[in-house]
PDB file of N, CA and C in Angstrom:
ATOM      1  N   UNK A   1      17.540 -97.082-177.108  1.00  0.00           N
ATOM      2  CA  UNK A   1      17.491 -98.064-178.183  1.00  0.00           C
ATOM      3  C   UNK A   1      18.917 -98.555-178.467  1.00  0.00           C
ATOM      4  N   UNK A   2      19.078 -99.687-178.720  1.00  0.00           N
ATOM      5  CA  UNK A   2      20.255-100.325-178.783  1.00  0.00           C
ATOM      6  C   UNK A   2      21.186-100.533-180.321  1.00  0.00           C
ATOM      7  N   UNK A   3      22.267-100.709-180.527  1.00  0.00           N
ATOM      8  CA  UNK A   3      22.965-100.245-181.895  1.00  0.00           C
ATOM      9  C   UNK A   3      21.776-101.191-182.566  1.00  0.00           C
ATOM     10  N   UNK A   4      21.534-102.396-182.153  1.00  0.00           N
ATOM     11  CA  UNK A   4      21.287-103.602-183.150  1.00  0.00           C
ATOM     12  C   UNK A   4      19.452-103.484-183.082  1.00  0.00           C
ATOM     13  N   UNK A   5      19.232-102.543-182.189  1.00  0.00           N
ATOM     14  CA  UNK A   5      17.729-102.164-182.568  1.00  0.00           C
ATOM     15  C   UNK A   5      17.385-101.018-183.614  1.00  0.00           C
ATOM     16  N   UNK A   6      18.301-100.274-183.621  1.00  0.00           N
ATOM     17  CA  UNK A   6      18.192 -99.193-184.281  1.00  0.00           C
ATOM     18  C   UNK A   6      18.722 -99.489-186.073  1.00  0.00           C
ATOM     19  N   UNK A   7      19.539-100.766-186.182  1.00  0.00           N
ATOM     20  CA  UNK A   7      19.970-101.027-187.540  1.00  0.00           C
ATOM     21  C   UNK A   7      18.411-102.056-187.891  1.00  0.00           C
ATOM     22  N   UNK A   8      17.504-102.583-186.946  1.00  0.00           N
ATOM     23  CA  UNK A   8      16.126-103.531-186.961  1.00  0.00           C
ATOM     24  C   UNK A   8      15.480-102.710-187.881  1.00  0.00           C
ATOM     25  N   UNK A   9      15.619-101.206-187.100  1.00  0.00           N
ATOM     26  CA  UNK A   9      14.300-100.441-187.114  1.00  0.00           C
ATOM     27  C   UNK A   9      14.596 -99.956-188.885  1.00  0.00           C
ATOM     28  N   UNK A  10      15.826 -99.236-188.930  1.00  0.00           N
ATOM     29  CA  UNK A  10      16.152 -99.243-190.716  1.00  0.00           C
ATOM     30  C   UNK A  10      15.746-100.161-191.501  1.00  0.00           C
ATOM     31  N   UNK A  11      16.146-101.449-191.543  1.00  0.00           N
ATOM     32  CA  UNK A  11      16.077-102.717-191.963  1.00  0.00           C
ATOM     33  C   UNK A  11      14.287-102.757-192.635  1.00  0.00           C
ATOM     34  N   UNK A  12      13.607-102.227-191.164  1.00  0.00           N
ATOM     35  CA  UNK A  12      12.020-102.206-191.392  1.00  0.00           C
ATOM     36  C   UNK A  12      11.600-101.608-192.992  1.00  0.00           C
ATOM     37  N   UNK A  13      12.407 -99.912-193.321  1.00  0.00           N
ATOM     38  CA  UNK A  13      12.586 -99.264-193.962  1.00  0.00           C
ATOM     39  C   UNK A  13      12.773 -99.399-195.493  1.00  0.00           C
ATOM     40  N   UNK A  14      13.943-100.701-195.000  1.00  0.00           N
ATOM     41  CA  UNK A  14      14.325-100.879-196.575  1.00  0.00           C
ATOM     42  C   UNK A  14      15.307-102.308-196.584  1.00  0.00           C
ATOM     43  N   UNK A  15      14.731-103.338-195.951  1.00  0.00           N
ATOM     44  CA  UNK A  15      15.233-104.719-195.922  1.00  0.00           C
ATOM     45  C   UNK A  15      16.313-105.108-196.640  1.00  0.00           C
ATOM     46  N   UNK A  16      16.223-104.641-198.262  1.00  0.00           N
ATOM     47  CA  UNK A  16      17.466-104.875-199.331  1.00  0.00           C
ATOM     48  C   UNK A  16      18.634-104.049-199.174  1.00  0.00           C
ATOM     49  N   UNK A  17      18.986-103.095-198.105  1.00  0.00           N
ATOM     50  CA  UNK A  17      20.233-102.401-197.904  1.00  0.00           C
ATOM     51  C   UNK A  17      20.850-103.240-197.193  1.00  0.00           C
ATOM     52  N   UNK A  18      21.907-103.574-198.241  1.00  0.00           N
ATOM     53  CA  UNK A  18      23.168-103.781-198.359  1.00  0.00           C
ATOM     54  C   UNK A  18      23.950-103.793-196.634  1.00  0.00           C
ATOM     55  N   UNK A  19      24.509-102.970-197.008  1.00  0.00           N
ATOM     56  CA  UNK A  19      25.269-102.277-195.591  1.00  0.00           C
ATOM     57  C   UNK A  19      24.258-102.398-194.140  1.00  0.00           C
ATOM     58  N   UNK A  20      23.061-102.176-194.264  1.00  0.00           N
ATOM     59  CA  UNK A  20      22.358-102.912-192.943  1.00  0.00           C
ATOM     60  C   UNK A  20      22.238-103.801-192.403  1.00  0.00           C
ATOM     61  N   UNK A  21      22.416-104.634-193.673  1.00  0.00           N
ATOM     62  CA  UNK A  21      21.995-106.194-193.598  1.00  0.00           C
ATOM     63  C   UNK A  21      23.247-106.762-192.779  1.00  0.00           C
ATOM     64  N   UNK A  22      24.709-106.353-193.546  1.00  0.00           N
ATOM     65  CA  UNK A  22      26.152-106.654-192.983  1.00  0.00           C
ATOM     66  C   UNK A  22      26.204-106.051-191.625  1.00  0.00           C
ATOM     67  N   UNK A  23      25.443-105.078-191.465  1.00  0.00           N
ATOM     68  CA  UNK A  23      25.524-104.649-189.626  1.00  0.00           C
ATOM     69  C   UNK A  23      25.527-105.128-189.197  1.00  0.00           C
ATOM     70  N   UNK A  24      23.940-105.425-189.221  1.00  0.00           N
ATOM     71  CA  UNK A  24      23.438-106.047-188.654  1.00  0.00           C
ATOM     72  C   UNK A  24      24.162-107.761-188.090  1.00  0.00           C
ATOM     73  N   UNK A  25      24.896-108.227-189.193  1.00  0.00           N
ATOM     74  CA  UNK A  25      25.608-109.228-188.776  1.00  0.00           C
ATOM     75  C   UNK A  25      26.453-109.460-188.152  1.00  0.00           C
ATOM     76  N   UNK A  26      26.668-108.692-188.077  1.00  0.00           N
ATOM     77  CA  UNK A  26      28.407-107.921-187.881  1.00  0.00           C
ATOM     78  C   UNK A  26      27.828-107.492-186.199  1.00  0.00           C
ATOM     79  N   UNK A  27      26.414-106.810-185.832  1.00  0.00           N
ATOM     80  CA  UNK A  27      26.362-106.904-184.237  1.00  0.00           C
ATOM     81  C   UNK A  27      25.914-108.086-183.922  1.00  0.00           C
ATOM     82  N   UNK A  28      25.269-109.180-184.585  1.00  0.00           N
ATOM     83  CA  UNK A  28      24.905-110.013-184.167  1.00  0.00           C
ATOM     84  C   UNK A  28      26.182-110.992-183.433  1.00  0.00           C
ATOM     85  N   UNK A  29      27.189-110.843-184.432  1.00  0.00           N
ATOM     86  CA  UNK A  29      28.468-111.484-183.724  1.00  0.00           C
ATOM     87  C   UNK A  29      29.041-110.818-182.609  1.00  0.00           C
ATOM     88  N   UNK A  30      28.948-109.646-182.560  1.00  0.00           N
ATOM     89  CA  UNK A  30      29.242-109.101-181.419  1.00  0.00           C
ATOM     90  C   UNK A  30      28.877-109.516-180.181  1.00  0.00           C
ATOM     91  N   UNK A  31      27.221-109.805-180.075  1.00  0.00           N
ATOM     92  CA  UNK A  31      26.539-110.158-178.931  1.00  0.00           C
ATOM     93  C   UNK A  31      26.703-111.512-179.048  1.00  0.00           C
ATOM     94  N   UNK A  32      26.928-112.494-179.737  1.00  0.00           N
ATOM     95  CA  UNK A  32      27.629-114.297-179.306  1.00  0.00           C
ATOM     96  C   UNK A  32      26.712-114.723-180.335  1.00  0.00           C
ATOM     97  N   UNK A  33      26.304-114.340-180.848  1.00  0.00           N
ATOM     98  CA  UNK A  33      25.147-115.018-181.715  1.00  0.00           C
ATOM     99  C   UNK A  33      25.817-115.391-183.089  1.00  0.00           C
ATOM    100  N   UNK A  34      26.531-116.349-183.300  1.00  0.00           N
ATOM    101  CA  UNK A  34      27.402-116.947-183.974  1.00  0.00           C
ATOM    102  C   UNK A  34      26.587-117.044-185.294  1.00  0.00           C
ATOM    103  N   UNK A  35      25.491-118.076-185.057  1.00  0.00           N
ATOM    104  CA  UNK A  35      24.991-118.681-186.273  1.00  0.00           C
ATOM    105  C   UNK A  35      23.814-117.514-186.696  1.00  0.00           C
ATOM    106  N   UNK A  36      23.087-116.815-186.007  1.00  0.00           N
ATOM    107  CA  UNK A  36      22.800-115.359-187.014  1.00  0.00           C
ATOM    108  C   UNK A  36      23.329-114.999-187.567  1.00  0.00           C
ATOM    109  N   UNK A  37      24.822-114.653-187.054  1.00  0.00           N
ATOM    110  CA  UNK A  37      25.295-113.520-187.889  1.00  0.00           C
ATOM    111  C   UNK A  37      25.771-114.412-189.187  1.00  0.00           C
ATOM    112  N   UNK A  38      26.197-115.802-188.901  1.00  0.00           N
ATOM    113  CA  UNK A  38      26.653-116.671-190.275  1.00  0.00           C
ATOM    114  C   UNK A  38      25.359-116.901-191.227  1.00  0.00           C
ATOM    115  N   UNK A  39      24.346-116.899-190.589  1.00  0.00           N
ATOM    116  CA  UNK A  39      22.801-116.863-191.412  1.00  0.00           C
ATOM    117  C   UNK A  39      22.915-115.418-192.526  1.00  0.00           C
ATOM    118  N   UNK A  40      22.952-114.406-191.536  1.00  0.00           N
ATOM    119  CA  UNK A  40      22.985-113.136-192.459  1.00  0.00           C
ATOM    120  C   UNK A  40      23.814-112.992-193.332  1.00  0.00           C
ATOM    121  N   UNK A  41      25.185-113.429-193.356  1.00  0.00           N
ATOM    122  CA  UNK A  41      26.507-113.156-194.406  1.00  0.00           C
ATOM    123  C   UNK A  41      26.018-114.144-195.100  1.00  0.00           C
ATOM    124  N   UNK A  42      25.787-115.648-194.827  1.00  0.00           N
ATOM    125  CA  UNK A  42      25.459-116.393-196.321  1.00  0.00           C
ATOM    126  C   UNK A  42      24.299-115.892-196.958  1.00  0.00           C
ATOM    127  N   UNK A  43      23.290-114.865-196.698  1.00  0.00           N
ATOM    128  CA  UNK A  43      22.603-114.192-197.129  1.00  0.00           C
ATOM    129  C   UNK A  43      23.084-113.088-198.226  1.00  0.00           C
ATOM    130  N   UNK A  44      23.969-112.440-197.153  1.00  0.00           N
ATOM    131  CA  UNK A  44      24.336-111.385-198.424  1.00  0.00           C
ATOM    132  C   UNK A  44      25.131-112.237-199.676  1.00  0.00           C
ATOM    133  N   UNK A  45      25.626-113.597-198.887  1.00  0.00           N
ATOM    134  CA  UNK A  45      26.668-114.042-200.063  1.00  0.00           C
ATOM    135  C   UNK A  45      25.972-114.834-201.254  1.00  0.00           C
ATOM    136  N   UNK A  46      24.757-114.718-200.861  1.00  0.00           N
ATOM    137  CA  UNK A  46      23.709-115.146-202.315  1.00  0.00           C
ATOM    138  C   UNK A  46      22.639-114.364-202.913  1.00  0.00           C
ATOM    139  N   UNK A  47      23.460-112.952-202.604  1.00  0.00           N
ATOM    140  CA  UNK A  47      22.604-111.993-203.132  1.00  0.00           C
ATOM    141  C   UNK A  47      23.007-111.630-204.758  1.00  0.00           C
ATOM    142  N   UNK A  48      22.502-110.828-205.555  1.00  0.00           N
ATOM    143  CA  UNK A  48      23.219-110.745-207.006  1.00  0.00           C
ATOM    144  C   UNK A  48      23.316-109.319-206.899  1.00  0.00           C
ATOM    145  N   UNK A  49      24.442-109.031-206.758  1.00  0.00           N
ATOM    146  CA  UNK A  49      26.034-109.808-207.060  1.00  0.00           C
ATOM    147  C   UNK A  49      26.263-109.941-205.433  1.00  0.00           C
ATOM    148  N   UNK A  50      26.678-111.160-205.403  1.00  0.00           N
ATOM    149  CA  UNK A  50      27.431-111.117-203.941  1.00  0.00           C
ATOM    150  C   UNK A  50      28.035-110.095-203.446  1.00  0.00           C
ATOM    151  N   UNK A  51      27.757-109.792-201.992  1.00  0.00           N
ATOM    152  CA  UNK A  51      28.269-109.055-201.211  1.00  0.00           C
ATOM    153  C   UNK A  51      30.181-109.496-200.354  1.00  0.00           C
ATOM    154  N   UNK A  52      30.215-109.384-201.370  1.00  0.00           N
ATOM    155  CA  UNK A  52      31.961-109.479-201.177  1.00  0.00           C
ATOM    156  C   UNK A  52      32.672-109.546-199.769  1.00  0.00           C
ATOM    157  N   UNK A  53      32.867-108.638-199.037  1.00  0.00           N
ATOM    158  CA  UNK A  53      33.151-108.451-197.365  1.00  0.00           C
ATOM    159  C   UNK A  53      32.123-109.618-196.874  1.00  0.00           C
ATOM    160  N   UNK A  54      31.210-109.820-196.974  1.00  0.00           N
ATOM    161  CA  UNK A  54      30.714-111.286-196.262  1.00  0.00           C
ATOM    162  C   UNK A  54      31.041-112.403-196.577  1.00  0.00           C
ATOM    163  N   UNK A  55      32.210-112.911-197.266  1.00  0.00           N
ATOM    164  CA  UNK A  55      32.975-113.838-197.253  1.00  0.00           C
ATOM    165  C   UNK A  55      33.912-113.892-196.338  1.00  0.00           C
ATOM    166  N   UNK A  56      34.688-112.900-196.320  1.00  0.00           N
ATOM    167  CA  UNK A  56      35.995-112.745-195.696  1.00  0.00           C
ATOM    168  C   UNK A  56      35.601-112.546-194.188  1.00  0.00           C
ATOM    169  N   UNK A  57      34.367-111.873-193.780  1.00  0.00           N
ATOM    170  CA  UNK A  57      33.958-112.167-192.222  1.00  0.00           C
ATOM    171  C   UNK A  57      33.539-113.030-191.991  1.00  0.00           C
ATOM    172  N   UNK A  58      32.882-113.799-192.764  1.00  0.00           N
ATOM    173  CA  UNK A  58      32.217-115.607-192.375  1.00  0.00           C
ATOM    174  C   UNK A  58      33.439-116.250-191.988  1.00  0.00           C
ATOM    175  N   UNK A  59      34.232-116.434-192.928  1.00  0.00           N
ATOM    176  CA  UNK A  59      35.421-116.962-192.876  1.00  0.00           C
ATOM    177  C   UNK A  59      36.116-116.601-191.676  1.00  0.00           C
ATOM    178  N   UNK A  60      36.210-115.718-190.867  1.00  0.00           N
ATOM    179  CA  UNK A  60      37.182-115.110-190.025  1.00  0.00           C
ATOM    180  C   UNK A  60      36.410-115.557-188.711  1.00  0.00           C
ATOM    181  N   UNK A  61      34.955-115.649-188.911  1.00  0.00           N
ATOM    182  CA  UNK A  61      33.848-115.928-187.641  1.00  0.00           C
ATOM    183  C   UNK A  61      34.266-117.193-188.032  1.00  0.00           C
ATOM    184  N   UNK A  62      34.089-118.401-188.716  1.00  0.00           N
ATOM    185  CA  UNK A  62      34.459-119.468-189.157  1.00  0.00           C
ATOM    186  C   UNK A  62      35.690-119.966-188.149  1.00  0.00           C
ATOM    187  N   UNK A  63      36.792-119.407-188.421  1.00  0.00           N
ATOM    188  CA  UNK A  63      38.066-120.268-187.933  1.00  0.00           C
ATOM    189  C   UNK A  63      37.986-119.128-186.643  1.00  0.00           C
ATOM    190  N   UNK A  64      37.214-118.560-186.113  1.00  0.00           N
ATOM    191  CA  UNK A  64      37.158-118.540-184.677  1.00  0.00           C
ATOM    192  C   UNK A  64      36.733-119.262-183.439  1.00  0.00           C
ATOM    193  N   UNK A  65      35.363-120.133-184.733  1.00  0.00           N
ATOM    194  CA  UNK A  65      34.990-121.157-184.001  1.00  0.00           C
ATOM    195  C   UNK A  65      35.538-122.398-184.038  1.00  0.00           C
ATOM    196  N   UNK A  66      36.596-122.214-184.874  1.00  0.00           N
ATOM    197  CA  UNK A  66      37.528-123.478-185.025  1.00  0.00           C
ATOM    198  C   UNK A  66      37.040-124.771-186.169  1.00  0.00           C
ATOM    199  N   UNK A  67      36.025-123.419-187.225  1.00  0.00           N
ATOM    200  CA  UNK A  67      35.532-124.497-188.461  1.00  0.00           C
ATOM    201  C   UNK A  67      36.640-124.018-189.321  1.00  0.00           C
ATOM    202  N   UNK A  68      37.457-124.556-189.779  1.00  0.00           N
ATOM    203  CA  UNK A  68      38.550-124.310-190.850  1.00  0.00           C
ATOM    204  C   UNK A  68      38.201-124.643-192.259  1.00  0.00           C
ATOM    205  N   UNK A  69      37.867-125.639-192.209  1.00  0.00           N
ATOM    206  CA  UNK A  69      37.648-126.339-193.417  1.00  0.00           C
ATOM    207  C   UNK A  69      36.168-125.380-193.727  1.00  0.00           C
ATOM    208  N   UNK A  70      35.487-125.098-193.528  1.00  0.00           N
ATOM    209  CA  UNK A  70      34.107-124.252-193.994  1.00  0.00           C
ATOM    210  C   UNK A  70      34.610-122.551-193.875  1.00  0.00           C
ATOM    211  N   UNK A  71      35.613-122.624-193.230  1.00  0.00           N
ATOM    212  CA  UNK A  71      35.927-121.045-193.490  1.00  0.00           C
ATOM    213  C   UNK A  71      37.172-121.330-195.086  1.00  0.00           C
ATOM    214  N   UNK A  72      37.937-122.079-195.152  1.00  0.00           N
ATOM    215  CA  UNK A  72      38.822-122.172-196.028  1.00  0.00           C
ATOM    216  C   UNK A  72      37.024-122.306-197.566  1.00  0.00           C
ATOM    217  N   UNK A  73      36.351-122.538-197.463  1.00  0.00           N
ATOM    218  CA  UNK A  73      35.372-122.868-198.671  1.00  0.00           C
ATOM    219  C   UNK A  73      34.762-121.659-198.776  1.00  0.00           C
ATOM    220  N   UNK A  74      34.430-120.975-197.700  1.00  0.00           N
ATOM    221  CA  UNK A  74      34.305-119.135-197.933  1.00  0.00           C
ATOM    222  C   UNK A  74      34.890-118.448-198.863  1.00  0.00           C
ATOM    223  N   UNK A  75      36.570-118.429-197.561  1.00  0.00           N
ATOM    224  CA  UNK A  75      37.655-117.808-198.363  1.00  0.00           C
ATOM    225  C   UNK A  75      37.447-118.182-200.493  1.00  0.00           C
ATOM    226  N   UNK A  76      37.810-119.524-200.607  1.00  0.00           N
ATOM    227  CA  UNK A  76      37.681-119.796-202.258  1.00  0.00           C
ATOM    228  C   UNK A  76      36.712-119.126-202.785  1.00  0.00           C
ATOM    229  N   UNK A  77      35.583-119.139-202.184  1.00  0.00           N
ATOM    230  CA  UNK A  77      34.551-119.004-202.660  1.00  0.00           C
ATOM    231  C   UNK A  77      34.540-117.022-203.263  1.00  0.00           C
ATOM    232  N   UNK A  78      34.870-116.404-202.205  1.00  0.00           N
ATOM    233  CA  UNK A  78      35.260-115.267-201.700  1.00  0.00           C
ATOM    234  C   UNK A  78      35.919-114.492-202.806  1.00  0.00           C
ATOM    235  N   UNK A  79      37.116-115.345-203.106  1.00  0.00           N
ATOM    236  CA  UNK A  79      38.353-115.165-203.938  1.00  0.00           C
ATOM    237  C   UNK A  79      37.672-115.063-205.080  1.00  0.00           C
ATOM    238  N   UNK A  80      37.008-115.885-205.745  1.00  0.00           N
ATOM    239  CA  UNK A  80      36.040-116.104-207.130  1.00  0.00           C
ATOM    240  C   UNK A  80      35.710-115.080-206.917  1.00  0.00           C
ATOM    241  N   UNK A  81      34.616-114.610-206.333  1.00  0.00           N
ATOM    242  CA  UNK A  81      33.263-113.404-206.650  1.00  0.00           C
ATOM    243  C   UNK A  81      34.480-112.093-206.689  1.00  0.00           C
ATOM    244  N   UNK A  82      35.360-112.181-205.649  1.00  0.00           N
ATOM    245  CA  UNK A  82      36.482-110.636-205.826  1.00  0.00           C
ATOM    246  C   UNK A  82      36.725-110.422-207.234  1.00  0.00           C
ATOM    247  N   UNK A  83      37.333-111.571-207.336  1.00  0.00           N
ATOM    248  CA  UNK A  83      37.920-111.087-208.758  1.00  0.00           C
ATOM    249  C   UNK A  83      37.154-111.168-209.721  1.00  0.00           C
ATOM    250  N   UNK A  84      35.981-111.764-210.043  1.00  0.00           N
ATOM    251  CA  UNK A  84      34.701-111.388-210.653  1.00  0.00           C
ATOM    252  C   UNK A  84      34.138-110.048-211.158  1.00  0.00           C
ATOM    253  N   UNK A  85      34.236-109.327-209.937  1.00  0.00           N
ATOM    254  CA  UNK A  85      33.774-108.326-209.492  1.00  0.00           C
ATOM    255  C   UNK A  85      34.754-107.087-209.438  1.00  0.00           C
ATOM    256  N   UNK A  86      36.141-107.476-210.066  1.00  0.00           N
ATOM    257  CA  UNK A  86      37.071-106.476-210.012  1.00  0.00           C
ATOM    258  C   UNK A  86      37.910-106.219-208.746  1.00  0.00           C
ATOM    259  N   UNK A  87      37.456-106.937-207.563  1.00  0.00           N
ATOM    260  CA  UNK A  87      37.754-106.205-206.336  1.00  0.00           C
ATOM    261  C   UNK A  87      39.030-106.889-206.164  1.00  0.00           C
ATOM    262  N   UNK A  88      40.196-106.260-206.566  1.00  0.00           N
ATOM    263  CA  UNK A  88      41.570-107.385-206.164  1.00  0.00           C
ATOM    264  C   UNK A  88      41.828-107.132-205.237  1.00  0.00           C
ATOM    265  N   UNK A  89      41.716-106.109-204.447  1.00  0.00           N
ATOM    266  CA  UNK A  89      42.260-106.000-202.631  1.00  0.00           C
ATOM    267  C   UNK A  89      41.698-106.700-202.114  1.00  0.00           C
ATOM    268  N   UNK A  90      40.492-106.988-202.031  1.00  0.00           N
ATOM    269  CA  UNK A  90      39.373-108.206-201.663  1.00  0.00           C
ATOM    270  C   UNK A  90      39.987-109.574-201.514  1.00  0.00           C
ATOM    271  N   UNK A  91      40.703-109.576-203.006  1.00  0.00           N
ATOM    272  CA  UNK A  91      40.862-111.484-203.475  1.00  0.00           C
ATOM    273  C   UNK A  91      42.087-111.431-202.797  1.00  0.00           C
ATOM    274  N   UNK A  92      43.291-110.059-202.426  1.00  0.00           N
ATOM    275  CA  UNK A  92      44.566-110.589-201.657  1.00  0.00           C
ATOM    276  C   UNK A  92      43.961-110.794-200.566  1.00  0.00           C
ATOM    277  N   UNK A  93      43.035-110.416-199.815  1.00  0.00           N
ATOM    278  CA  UNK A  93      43.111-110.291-198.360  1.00  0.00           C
ATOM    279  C   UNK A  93      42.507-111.567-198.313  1.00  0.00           C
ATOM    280  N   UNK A  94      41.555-112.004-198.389  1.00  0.00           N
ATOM    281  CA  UNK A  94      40.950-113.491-198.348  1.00  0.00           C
ATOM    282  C   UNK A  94      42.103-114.975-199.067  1.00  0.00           C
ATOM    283  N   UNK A  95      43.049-114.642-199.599  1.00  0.00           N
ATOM    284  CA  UNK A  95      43.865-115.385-200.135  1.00  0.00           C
ATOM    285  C   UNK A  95      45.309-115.310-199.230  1.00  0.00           C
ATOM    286  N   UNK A  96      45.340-113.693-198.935  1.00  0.00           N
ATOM    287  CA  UNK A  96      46.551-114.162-197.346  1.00  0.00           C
ATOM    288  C   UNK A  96      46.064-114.996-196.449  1.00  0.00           C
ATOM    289  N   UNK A  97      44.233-114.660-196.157  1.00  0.00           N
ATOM    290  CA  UNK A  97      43.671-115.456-194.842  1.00  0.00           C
ATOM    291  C   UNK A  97      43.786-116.875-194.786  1.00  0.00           C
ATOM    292  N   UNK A  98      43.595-117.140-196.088  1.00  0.00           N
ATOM    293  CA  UNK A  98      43.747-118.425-196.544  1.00  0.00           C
ATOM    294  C   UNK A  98      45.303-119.233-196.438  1.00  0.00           C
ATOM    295  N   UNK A  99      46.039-118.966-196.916  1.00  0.00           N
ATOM    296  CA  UNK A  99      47.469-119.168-197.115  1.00  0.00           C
ATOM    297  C   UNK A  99      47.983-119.271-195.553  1.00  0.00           C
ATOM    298  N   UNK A 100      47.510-118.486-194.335  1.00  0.00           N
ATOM    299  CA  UNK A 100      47.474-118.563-192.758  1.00  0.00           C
ATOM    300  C   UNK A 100      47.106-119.796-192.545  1.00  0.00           C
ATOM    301  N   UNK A 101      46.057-120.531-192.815  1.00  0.00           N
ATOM    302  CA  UNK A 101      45.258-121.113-191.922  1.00  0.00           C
ATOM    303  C   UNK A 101      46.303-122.929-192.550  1.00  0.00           C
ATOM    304  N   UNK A 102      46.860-122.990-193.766  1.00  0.00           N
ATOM    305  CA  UNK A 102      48.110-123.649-193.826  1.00  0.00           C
ATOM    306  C   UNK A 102      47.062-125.298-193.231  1.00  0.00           C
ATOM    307  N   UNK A 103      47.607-125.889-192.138  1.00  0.00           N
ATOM    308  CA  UNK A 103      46.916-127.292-192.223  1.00  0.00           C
ATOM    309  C   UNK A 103      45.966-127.129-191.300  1.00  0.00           C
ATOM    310  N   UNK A 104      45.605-126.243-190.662  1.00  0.00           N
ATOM    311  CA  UNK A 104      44.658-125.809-189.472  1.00  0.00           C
ATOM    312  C   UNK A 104      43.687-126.231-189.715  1.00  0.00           C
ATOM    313  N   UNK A 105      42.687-127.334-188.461  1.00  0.00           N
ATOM    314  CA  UNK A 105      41.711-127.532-188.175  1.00  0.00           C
ATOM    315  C   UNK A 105      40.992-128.693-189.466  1.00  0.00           C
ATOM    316  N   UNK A 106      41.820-129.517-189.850  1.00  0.00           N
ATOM    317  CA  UNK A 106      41.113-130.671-190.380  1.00  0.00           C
ATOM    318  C   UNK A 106      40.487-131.705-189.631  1.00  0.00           C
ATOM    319  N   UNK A 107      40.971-131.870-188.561  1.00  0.00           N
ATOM    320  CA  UNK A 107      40.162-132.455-187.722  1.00  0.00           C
ATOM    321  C   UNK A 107      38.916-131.957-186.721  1.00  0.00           C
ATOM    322  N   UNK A 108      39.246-130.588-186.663  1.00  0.00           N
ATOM    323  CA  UNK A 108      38.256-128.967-185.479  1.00  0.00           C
ATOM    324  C   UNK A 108      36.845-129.481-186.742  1.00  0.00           C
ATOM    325  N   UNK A 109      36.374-129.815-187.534  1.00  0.00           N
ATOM    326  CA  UNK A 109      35.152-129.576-188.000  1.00  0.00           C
ATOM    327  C   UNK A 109      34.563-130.579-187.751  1.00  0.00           C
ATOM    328  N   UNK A 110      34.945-131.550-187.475  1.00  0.00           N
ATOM    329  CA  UNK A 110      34.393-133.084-187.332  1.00  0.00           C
ATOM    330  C   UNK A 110      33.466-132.796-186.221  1.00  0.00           C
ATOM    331  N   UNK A 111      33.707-131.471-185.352  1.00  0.00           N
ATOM    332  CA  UNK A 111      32.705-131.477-184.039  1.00  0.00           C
ATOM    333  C   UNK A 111      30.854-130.776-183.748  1.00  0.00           C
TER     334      UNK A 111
END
């Protein structure tokens, strides 16, 4: 059975875990499957309370594919719910990512 069958078969178990759900996304990118795994994180990221770490990996899957401008709207987005939520290591790390990406890819989304 395979990592991403065996996080399925949990999932079966108890669909609303948290941490499965992000695995699960998290192998989906592994195996190339880009827009699953961005399906699943904007999932967790409209869960109550947002799932925090699925900003900052959308975002990072985001400007891998060379969407900047939709990973830079993560990141913000990201930054809000952190500090919402207390999590300030959260809001630096998505706010360095941010502060990187500088004029990158205003034109990379047009595609």
């Amino acid at each position: 059975m395979s990592r991403k069958e065996k996080i399925l078969a949990m999932l079966q178990d108890d669909p609303t875990d948290t941490f499965l759900r992000y695995s699960l996304a998290m192998e989906l990118r592994s195996e190339g499957d880009h827009q699953g795994s961005l399906d699943k994180l904007d999932e967790l990221m409209r869960d109550a309370p947002p799932y925090v770490p699925a900003f900052f990996m959308a975002a990072q899957q985001l400007v891998d594919l060379g969407r900047v401008d939709q990973a830079r709207t993560r990141l913000r987005d990201g930054i809000d719910q952190a500090r919402g939520q207390g999590d300030g290591h959260a809001a630096a790390e998505m706010s360095e990512l941010l502060a990187t990406l500088g004029e990158l890819g205003e034109e990379d989304d047009e595609l």
